[in-house]
Protein backbone atom coordinates (compact mmCIF):
# COMPACT_ATOMS: atom_id res chain seq x y z
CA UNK A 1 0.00 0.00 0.00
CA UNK A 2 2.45 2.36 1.01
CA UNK A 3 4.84 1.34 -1.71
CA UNK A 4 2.31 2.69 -4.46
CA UNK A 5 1.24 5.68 -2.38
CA UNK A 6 4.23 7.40 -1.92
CA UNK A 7 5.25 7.54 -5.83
CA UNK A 8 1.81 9.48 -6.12
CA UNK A 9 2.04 11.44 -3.35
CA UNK A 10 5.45 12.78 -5.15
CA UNK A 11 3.86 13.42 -7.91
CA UNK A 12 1.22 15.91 -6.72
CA UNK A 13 3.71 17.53 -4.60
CA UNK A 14 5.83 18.11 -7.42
CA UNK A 15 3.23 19.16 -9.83
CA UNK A 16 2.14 22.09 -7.31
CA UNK A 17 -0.94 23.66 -6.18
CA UNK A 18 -1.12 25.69 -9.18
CA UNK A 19 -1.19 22.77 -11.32
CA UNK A 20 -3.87 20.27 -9.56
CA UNK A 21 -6.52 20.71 -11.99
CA UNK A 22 -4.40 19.21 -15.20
CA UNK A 23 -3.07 16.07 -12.78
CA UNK A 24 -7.06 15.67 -11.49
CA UNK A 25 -6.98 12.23 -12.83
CA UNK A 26 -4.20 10.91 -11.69
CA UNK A 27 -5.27 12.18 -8.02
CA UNK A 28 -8.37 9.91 -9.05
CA UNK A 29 -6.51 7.16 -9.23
CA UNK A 30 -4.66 7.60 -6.23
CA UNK A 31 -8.08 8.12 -4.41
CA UNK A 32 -9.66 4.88 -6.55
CA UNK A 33 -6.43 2.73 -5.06
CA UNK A 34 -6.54 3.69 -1.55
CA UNK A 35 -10.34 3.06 -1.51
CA UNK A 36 -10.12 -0.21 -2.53
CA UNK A 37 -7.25 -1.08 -0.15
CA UNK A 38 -9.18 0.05 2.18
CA UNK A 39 -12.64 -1.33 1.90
CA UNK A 40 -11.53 -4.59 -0.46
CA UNK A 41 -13.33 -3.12 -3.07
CA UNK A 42 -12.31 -3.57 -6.60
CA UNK A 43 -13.52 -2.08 -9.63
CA UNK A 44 -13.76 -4.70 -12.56
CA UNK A 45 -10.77 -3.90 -15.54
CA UNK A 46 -13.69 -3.13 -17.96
CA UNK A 47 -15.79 -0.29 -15.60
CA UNK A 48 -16.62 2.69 -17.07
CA UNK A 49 -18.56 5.14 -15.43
CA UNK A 50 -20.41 6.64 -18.45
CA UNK A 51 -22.64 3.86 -19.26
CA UNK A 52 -25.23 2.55 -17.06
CA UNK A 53 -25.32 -0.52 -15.35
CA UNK A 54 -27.92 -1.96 -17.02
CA UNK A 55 -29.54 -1.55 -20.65
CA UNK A 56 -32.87 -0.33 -18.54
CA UNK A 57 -31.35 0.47 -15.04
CA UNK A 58 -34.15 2.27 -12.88
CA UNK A 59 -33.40 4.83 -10.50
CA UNK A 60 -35.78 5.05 -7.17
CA UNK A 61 -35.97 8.36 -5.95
CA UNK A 62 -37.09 9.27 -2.19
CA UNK A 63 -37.25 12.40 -0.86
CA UNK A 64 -38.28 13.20 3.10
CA UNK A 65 -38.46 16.80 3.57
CA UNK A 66 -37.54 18.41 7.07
CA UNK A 67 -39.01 21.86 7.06
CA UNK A 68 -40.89 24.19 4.68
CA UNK A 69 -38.78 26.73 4.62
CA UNK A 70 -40.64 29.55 3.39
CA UNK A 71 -43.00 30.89 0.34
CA UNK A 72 -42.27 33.61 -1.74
CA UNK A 73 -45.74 34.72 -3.32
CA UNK A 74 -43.77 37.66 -5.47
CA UNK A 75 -41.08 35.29 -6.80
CA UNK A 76 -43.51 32.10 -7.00
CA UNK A 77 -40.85 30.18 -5.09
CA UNK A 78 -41.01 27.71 -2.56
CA UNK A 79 -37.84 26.76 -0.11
CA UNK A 80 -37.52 23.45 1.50
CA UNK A 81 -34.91 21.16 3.60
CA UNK A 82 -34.94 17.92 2.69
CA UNK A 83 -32.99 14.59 2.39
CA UNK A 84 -32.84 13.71 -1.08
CA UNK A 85 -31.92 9.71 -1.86
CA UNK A 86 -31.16 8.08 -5.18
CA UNK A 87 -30.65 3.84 -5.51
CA UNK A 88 -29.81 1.81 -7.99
CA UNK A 89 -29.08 -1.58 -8.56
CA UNK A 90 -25.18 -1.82 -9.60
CA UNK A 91 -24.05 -5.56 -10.86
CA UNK A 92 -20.76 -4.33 -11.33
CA UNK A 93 -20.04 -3.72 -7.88
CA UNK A 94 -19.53 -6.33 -5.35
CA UNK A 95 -18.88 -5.83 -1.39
CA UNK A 96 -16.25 -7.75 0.47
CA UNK A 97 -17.17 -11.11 1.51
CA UNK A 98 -19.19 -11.26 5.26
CA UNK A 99 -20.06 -7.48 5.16
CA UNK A 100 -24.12 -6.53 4.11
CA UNK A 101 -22.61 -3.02 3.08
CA UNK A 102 -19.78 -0.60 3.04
CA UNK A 103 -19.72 3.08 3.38
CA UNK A 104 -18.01 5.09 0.40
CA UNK A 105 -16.31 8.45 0.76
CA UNK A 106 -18.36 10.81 -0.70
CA UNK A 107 -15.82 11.64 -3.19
CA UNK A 108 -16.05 7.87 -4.69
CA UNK A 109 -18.89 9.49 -6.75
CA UNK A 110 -16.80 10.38 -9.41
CA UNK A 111 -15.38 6.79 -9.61
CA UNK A 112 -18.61 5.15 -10.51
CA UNK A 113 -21.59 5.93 -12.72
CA UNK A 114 -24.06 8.67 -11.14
CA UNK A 115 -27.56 9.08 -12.27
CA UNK A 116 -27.79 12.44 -14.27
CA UNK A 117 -30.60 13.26 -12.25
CA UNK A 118 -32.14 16.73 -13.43
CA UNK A 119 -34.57 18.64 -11.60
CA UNK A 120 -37.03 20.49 -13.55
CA UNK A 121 -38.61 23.75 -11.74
CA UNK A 122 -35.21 23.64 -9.48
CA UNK A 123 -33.94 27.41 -9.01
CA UNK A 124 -30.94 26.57 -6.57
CA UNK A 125 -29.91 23.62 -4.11
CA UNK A 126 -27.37 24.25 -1.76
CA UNK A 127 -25.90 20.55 0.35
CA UNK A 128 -25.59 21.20 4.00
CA UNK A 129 -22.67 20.93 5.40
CA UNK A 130 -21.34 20.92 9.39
CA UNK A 131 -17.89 19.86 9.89
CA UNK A 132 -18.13 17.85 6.43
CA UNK A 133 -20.66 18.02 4.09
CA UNK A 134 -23.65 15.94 4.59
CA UNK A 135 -23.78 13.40 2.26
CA UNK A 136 -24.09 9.57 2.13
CA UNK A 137 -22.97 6.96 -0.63
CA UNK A 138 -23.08 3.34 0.75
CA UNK A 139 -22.96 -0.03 -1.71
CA UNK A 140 -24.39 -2.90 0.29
CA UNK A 141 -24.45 -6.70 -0.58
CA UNK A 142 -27.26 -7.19 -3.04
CA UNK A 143 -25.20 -4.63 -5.65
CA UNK A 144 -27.77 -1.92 -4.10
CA UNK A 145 -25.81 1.49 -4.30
CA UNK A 146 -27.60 4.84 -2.08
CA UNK A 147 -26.75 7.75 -2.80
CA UNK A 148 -28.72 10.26 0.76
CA UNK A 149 -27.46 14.15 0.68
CA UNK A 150 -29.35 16.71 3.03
CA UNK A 151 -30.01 20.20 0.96
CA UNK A 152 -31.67 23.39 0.93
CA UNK A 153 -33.63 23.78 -2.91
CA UNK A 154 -35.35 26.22 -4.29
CA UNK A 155 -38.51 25.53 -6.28
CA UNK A 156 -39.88 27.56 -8.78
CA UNK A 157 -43.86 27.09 -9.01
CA UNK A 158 -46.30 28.18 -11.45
CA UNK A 159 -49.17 30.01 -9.28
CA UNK A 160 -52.38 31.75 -10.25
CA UNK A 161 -54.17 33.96 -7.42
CA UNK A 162 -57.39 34.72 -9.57
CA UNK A 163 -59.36 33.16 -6.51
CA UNK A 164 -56.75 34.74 -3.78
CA UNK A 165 -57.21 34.11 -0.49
CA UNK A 166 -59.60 31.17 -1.88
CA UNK A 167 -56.49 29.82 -3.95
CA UNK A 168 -55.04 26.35 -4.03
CA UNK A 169 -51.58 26.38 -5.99
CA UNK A 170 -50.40 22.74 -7.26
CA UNK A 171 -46.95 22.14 -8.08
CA UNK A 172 -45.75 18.98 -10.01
CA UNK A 173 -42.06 18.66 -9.42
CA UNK A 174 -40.31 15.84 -11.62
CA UNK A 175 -37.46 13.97 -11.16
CA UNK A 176 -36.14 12.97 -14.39
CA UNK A 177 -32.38 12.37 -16.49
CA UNK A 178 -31.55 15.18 -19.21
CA UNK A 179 -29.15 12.73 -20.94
CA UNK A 180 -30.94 9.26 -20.79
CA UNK A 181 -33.99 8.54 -22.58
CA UNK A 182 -36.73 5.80 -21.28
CA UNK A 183 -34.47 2.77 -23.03
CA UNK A 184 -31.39 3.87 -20.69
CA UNK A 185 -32.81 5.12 -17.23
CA UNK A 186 -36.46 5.18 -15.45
CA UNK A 187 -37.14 7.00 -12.73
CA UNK A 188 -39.61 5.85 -10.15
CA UNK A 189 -40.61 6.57 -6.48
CA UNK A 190 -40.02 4.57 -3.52
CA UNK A 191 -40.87 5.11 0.19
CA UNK A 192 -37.01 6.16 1.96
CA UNK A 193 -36.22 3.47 4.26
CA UNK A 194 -33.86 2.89 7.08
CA UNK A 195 -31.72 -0.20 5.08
CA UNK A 196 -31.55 2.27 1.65
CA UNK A 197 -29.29 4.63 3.72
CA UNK A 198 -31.52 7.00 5.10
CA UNK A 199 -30.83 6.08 8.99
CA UNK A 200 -31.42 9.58 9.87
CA UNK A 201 -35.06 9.28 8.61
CA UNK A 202 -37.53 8.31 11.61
CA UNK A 203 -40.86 9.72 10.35
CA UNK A 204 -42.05 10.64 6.91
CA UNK A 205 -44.49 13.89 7.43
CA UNK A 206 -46.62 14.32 4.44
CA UNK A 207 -48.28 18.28 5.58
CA UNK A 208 -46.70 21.72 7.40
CA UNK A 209 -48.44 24.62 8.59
CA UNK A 210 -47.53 27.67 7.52
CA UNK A 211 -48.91 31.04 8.72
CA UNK A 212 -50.42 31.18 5.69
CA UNK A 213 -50.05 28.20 4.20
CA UNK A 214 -50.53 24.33 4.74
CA UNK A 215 -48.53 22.71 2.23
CA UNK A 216 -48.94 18.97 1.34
CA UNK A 217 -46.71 16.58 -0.46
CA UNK A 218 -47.69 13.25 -2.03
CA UNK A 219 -45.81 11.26 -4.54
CA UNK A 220 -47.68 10.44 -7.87
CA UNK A 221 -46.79 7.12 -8.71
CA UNK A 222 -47.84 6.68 -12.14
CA UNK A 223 -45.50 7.24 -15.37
CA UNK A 224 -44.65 10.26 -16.42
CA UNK A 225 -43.18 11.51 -19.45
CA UNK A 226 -40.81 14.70 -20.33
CA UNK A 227 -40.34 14.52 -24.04
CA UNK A 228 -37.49 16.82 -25.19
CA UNK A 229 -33.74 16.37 -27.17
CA UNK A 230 -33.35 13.39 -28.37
CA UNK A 231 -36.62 11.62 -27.18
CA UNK A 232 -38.79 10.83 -24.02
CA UNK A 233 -37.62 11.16 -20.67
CA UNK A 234 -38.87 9.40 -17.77
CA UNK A 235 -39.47 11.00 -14.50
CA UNK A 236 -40.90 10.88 -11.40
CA UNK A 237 -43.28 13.38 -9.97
CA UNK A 238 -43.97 14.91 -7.04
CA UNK A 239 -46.99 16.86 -6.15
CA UNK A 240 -47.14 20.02 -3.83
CA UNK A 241 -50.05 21.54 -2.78
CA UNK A 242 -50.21 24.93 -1.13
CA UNK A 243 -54.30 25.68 0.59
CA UNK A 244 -54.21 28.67 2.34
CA UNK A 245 -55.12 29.63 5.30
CA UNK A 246 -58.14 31.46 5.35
CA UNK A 247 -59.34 32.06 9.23
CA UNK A 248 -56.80 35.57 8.92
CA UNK A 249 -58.64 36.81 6.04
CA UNK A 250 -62.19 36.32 6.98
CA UNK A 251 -61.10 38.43 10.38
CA UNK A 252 -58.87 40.94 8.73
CA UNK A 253 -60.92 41.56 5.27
CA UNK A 254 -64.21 39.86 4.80
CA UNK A 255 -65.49 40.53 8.41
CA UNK A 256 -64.72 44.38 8.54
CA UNK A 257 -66.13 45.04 5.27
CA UNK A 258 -69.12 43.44 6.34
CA UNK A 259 -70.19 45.40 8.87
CA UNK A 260 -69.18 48.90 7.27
CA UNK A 261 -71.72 47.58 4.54
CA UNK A 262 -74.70 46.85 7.22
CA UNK A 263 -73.33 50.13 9.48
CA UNK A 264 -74.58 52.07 6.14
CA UNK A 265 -77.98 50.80 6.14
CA UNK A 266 -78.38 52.68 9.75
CA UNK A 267 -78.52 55.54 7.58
CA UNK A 268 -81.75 54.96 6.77
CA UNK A 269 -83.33 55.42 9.34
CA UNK A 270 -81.24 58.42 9.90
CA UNK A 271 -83.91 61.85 9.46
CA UNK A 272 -82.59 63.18 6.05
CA UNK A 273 -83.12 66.82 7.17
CA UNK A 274 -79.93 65.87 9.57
CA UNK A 275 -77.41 66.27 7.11
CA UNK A 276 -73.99 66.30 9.22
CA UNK A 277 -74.75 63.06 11.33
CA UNK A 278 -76.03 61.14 8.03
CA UNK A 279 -73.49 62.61 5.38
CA UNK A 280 -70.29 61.58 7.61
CA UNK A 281 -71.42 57.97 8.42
CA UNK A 282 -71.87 57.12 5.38
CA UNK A 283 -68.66 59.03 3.70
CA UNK A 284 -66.30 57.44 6.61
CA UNK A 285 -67.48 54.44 5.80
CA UNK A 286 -67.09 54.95 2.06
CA UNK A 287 -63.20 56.25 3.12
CA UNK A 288 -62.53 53.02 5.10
CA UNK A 289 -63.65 50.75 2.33
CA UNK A 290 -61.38 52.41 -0.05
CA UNK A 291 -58.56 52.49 2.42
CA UNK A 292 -58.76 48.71 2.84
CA UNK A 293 -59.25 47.51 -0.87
CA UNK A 294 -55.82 49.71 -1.35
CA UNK A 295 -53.89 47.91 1.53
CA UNK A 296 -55.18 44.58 0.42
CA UNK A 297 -53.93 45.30 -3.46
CA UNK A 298 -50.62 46.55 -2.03
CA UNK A 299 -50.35 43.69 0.39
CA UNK A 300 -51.61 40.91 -2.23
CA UNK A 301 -49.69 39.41 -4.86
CA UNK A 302 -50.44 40.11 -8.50
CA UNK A 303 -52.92 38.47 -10.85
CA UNK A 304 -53.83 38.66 -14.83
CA UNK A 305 -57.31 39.27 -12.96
CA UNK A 306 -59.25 40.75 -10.43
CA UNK A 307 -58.40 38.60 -7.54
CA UNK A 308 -61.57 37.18 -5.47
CA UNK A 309 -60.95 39.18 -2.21
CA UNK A 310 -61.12 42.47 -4.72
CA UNK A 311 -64.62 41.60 -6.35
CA UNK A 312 -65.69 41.28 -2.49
CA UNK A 313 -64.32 44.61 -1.47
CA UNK A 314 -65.62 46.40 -4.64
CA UNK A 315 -68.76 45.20 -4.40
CA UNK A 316 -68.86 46.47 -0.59
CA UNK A 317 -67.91 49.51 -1.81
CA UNK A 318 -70.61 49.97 -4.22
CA UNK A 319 -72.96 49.22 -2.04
CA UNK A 320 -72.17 51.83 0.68
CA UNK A 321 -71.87 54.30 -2.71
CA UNK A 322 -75.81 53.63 -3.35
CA UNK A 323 -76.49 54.26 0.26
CA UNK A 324 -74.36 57.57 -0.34
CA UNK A 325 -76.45 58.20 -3.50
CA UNK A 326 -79.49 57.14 -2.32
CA UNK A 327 -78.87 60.34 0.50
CA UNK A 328 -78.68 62.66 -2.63
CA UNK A 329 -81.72 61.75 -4.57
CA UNK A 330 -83.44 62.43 -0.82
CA UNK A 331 -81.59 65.55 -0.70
CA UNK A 332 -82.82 65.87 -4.01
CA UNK A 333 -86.44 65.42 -3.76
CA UNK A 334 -86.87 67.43 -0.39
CA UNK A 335 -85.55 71.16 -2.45
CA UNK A 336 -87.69 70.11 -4.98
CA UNK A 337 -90.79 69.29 -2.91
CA UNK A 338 -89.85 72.48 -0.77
CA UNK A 339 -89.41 74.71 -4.23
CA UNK A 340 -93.03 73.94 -5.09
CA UNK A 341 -95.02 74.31 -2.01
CA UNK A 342 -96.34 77.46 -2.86
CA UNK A 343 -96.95 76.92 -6.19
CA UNK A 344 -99.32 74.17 -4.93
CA UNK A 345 -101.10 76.19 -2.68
CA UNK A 346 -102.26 78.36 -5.39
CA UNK A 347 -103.49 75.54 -6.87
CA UNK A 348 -105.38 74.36 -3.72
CA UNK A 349 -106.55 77.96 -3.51
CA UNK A 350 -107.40 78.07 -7.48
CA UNK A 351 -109.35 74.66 -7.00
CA UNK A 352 -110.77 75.65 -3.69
CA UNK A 353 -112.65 79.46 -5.59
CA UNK A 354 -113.61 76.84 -8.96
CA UNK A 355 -115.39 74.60 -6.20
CA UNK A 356 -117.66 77.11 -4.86
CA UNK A 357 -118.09 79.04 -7.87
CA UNK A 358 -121.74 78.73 -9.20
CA UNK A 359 -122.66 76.53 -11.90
CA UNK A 360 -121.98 77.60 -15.33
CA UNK A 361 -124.47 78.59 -17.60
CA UNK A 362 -125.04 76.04 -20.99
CA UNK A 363 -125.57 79.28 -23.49
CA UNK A 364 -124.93 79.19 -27.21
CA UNK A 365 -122.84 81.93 -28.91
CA UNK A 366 -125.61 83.48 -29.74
CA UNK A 367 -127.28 83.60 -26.39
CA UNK A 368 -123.66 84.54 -25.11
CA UNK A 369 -123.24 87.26 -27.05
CA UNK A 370 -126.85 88.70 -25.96
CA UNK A 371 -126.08 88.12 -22.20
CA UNK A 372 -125.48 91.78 -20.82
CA UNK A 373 -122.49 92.37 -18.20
CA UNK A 374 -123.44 93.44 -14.99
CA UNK A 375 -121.17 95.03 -12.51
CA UNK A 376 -121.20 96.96 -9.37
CA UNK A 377 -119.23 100.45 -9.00
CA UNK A 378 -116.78 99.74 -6.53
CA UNK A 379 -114.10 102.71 -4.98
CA UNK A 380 -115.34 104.73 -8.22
CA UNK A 381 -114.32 102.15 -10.82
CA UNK A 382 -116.96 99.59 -12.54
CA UNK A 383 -116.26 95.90 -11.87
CA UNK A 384 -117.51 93.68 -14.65
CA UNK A 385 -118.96 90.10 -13.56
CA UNK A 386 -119.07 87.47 -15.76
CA UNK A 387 -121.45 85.17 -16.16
CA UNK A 388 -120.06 82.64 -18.03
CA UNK A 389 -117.01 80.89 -17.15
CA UNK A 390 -114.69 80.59 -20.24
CA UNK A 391 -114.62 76.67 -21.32
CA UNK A 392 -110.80 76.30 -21.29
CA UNK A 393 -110.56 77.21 -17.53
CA UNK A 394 -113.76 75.36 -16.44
CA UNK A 395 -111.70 72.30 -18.09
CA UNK A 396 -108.64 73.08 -16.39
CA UNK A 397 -110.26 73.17 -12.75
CA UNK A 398 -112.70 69.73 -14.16
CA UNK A 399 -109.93 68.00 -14.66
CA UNK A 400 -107.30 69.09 -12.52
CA UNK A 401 -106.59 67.18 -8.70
CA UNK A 402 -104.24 68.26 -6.63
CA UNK A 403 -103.12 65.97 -3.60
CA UNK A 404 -99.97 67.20 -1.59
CA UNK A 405 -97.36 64.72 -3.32
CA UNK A 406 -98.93 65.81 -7.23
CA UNK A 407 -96.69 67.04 -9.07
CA UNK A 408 -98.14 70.33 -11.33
CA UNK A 409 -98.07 68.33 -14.44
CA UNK A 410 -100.98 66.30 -13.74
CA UNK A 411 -103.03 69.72 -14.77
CA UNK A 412 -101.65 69.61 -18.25
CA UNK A 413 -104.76 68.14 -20.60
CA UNK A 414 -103.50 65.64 -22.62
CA UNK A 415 -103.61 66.61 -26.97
CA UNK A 416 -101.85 63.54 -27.89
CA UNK A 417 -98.99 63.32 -29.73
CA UNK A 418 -95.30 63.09 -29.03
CA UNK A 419 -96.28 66.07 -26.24
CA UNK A 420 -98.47 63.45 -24.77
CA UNK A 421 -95.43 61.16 -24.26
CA UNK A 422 -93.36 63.50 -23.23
CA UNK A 423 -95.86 64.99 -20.66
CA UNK A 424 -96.05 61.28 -19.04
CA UNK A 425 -92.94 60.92 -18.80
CA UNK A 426 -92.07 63.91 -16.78
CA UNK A 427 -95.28 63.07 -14.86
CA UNK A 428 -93.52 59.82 -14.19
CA UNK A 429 -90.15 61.47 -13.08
CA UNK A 430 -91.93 64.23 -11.17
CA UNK A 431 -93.56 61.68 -9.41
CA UNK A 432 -90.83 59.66 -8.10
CA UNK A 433 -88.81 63.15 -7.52
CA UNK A 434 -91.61 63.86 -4.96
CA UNK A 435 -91.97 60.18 -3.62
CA UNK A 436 -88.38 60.49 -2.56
CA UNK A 437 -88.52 63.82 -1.45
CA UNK A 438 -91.84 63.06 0.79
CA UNK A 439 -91.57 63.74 4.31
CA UNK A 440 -92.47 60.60 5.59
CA UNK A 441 -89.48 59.30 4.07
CA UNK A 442 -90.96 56.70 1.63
CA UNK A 443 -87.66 56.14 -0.19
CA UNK A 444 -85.27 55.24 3.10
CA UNK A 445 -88.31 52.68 3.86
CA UNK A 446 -88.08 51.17 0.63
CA UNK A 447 -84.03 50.82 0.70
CA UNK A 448 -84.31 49.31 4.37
CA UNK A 449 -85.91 46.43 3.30
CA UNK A 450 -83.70 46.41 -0.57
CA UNK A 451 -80.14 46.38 0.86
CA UNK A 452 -80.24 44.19 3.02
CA UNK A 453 -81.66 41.56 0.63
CA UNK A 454 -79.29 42.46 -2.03
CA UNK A 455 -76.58 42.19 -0.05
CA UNK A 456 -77.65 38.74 1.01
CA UNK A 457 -78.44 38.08 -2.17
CA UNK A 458 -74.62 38.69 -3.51
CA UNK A 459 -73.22 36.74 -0.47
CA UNK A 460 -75.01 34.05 -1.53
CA UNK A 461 -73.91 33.84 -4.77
CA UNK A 462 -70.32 35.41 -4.13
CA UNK A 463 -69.75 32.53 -1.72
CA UNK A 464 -71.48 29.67 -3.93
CA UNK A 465 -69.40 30.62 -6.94
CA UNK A 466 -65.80 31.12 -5.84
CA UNK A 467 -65.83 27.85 -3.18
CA UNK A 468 -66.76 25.59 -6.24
CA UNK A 469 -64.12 26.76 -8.60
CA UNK A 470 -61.59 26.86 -5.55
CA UNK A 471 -62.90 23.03 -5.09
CA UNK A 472 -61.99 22.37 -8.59
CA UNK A 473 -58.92 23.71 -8.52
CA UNK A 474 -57.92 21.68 -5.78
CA UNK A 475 -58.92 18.35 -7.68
CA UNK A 476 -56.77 18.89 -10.50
């Protein structure tokens, strides 16, 4: 032994540090002979390690992860500890005689053949490392080699937050070669157990809890193919599944903006003639609707879409704006009920002197022209009385009724026509104008009892349409 290892140890020392990396395989060599002195292991004449053991060697793949690290919403990363194993079955290799394994340095990788094991939505992995880093390669009896290494990766997921904070993100992470096709290497998954290697694995947990999170791995077990180079790929797949949280956002969102939208229905019963008290309740509440939808944009990550917590918060929103509106056609309707007050008490008083007028006399034109006018001299001036009431007016007062809430159109006679439409029409307008503006406050009745039922109404539906498509997107 130490006949042929101090020729090589001469010739590293005289090729220098500067010139390791050209002499890398000789220091190979000298690693490959004092591992098999060692350990009795000998690596047959013919060995290469480029090709793979066998013409269809498959490569079992475990992973048990420690911790969840951490989720980066912004990035659409996810960060995890975790013991990663890889086993094969190696013919070529043989262990000593009497021993049901031996452990090989870790730099004895680069001695035999490796699975080219690629990662697809890996970002970085980083092996831990102590006093040496951690890493495992042990061959045992039955030709079995394990390969166990304890690392920090970075995964790079796809996520959509269209239903955020109803959103389920799935993440299919494969475990494939980039050099091998499916006639060279096949990748499947197997359960890490104690004899592969993995003696530092006690319990296999399958779901964390995050703050926001609960994240859930399971192992799909069925074949999957990457098809890319120079044909298909197997790999194997593992499935993460991120469901968040969603107690925090029902108290910190949902709940708030809930009650500012029912705190604006007090309004109604609120006397509209009280301006201040009505007119800041509602805008404050308007204010703190619009503060929150900004902090929860802000605070959110992005979408292609409105996000689900953002159609809740505008909707909340435009309902307290309705209530706010509603104020103003009140508002509205009072000045205009107040603007014509006297106007209809002429009317009343018009009405009231056609009532007890006497009854008009039926007289043709000829008669009517033959009636004489009588008067009485009054304060030296003659004061003609007529007789005969002039038809136009005696039709006006007919037809005309005047109830507080009437609006003066009513007394228009209809001609037909496009004048007739246009007459109803501003009867109809004039008519709501004064229902709102009515002091009995008709209008703040009527939205009492509407709000709340549309409001229940959207809930309802709100609720009913963003659970199901969260529920599908958690089954596929």
């Amino acid at each position: 032994m130490w006949t042929l290892l101090l020729p090589l140890v001469g010739l590293v020392a005289l090729g220098g540090g500067a010139t390791f990396a050209p002499h890398k395989e000789l220091f190979e060599c000298a690693s490959q002979i004092l591992y098999m002195d060692q350990d009795e292991l000998q690596l047959p004449t013919n060995y290469s390690r480029n090709i793979p053991p066998e013409e269809n060697t498959t490569v079992y793949t475990g992973l048990h992860v420690n911790r969840v690290s951490g989720v980066d919403e912004n990035k659409e990363e996810i960060t995890l500890d975790v013991f990663l194993q890889l086993s094969w079955r190696e013919r070529r290799l043989h262990t000593p005689p009497g021993k049901p394994f031996i452990d090989l340095p870790w730099e004895f990788r680069q001695l035999i053949w490796m699975p080219d094991l690629f990662i697809w939505q890996l970002q970085t992995m980083r092996i831990h490392s102590v006093l040496q880093e951690i890493a495992e390669l042990r061959l045992y009896s039955n030709g079995t080699v394990s390969l166990v290494i304890g690392a920090t990766i970075i995964i790079k997921c796809e996520m959509d937050f269209v239903l955020y904070p109803l959103d389920v993100q799935n993440c299919a992470i494969d475990f494939s070669s980039y050099k091998f096709t499916t006639q060279g290497v096949r990748f499947e998954w197997r359960e890490m157990s104690p004899w592969l290697g993995a003696r530092l694995v006690t319990e296999q947990r399958t779901e964390f809890r995050l703050p926001k999170y609960v994240v859930t791995f399971a192992t799909d077990k069925s074949n999957h193919i990457r098809t890319f180079g120079e044909g298909n790929h197997s790999a194997a797949r593992l499935q993460i599944r991120l469901s968040r949280e969603l107690r925090s956002y029902l108290l910190e969102s949902y709940l708030p903006s809930s009650l500012f939208v029912i705190i604006s229905w007090g309004s109604f019963c609120v006397i509209p003639e009280i301006v201040p008290g009505r007119m800041v309740l509602l805008v404050t509440t308007l204010l703190s609707l619009v503060t929150m939808f900004d902090t929860v944009s802000t605070n959110s990550p992005d979408a292609l879409e409105l996000k689900c917590i953002e159609v809740w918060l505008i909707s909340c929103t435009i309902f307290v704006f309705l209530a706010l509106l509603e104020y103003f056609v009140v508002l509205f309707g009072i000045r205009y009920d107040k603007s014509w007050s006297q106007r209809r008490q002429d009317l009343r008083r018009a009405a009231s002197a056609a009532q007890l007028a006497p009854p008009p006399l039926h007289l043709n034109h000829a008669q009517r022209l033959s009636t004489p006018v009588t008067g009485t001299p009054q304060g030296g001036m003659f004061s003609p009385t007529l007789s005969v009431e002039d038809e136009g007016l005696k039709q006006q007062f007919d037809h005309q009724t005047i109830k507080r809430d009437s609006p003066i159109l009513d007394s228009m006679p209809s001609t037909g026509g496009p004048s007739t439409w246009a007459s109803r029409i501003a009867t109809k307008i004039d008519h709501g104008v004064m229902f709102c503006g009515a002091q009995h406050g008709a209008l703040d009745k009527f939205a009492l009892m509407l709000f709340p039922v549309c409001f229940i109404l959207f809930t309802i539906i709100y609720w009913t349409t963003y659970l199901s498509e969260a529920h599908r997107a958690m089954n596929n």
